[in-house]
C-alpha atoms as a PDB file:
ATOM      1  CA  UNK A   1     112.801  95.011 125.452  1.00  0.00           C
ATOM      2  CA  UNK A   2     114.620  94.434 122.147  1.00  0.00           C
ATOM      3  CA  UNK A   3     111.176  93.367 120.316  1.00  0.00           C
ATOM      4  CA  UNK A   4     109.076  96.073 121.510  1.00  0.00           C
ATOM      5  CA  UNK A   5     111.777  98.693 120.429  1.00  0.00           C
ATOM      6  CA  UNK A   6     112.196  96.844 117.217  1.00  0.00           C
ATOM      7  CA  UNK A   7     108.189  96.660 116.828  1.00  0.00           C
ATOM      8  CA  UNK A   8     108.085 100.387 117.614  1.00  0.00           C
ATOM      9  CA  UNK A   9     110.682 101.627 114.867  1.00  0.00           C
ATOM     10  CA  UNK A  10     108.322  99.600 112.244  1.00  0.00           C
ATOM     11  CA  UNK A  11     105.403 100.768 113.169  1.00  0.00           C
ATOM     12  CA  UNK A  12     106.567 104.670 112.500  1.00  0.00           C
ATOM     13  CA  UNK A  13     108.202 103.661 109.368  1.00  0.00           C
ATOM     14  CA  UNK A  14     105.248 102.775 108.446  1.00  0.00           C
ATOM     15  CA  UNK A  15     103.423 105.508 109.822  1.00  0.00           C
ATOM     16  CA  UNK A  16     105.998 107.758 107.783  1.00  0.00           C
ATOM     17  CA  UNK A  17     105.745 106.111 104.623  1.00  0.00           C
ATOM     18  CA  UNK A  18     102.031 106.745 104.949  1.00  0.00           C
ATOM     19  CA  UNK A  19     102.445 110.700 105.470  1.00  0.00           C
ATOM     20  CA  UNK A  20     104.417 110.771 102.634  1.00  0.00           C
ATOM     21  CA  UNK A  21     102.087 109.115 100.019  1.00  0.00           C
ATOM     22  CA  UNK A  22      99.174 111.329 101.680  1.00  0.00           C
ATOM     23  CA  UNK A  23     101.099 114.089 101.293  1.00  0.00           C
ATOM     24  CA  UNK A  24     102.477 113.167  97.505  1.00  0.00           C
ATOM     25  CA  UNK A  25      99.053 112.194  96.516  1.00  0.00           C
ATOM     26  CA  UNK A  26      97.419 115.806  97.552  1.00  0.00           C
ATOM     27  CA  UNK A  27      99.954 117.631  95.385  1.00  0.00           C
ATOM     28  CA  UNK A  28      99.772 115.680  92.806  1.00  0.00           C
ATOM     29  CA  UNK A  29      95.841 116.199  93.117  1.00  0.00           C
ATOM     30  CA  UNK A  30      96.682 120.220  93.480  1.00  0.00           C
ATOM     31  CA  UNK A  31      98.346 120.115  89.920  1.00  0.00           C
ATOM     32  CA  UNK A  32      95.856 118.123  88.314  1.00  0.00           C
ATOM     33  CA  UNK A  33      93.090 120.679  89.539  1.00  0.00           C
ATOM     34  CA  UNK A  34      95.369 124.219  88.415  1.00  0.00           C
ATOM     35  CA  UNK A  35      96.001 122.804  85.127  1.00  0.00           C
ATOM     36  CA  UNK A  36      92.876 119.971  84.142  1.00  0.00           C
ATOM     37  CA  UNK A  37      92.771 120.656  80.285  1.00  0.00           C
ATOM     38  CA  UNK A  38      96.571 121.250  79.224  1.00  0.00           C
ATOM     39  CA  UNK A  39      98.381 120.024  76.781  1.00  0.00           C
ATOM     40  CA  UNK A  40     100.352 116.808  77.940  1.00  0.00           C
ATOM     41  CA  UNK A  41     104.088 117.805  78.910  1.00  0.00           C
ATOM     42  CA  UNK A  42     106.843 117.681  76.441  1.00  0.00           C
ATOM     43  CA  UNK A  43     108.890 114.180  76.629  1.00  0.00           C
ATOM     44  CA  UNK A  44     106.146 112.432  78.558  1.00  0.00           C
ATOM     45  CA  UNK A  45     105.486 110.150  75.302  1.00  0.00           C
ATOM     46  CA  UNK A  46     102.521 111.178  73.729  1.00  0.00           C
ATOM     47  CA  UNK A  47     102.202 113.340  70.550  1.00  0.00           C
ATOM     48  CA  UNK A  48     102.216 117.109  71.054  1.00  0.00           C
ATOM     49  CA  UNK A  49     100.351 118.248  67.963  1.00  0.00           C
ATOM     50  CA  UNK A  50      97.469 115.212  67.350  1.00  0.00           C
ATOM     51  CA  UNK A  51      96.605 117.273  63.485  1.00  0.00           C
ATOM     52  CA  UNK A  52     100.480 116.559  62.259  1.00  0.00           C
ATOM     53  CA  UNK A  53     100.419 113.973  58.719  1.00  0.00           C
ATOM     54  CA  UNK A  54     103.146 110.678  59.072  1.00  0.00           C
ATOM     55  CA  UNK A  55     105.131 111.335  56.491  1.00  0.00           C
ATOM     56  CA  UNK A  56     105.702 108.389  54.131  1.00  0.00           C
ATOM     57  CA  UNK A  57     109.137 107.578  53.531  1.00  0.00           C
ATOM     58  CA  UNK A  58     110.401 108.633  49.846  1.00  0.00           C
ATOM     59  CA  UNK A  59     112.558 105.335  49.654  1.00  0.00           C
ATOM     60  CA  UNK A  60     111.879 101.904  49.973  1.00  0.00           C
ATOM     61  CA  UNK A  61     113.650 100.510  53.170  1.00  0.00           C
ATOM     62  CA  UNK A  62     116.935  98.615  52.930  1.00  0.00           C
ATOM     63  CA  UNK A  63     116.964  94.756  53.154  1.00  0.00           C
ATOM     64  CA  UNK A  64     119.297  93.590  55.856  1.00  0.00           C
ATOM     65  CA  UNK A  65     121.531  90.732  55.883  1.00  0.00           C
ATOM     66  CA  UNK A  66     119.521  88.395  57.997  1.00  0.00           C
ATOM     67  CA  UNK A  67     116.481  88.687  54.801  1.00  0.00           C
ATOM     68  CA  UNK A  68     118.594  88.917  52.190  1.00  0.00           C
ATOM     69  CA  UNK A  69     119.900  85.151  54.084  1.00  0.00           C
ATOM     70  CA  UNK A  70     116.097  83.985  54.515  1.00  0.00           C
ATOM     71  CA  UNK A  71     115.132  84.288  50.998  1.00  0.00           C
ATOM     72  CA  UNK A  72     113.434  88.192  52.007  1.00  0.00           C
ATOM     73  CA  UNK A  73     114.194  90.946  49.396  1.00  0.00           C
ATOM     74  CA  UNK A  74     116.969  90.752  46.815  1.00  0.00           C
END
C-alpha cells in the first residue's frame, strides 16, 4: 500500500511540475508577442545604445608587480 501511495505522490509532482513550465512558458510567450521589437532591458548584459564610440583610454595602463617580476614593462 506504501508503494502505490509513494508511486502516486510522484506521479502528481510530476504532473505539477509540468503545469507549471506550461504555464511559465505561455507567459513568457505573451511578453515576447506585446513587446517583439524593444529595446533589450536595462542590466540584462547587452549594450543599450549599439551607435556609442569606446573611448580610448588617455593613459597608458599601469604595469603590475607580477610583469614588472617577468621581465613585462619597466
Amino acid at each position: 500500500m506504501e508503494t502505490i501511495i509513494t508511486v502516486a505522490v510522484i506521479i502528481l509532482m510530476i504532473v505539477a511540475g509540468v503545469i507549471l513550465i506550461h504555464l511559465l512558458n505561455a507567459q513568457h510567450h505573451e511578453r515576447i508577442a506585446a513587446f517583439p521589437y524593444s529595446e533589450a532591458l536595462r542590466g540584462s548584459g547587452r549594450r543599450s545604445c549599439p551607435n556609442r564610440q569606446v573611448t580610448e583610454p588617455t593613459e597608458p595602463p599601469v604595469a603590475t608587480h607580477h610583469e614588472n617580476r617577468a621581465g613585462g614593462r619597466r
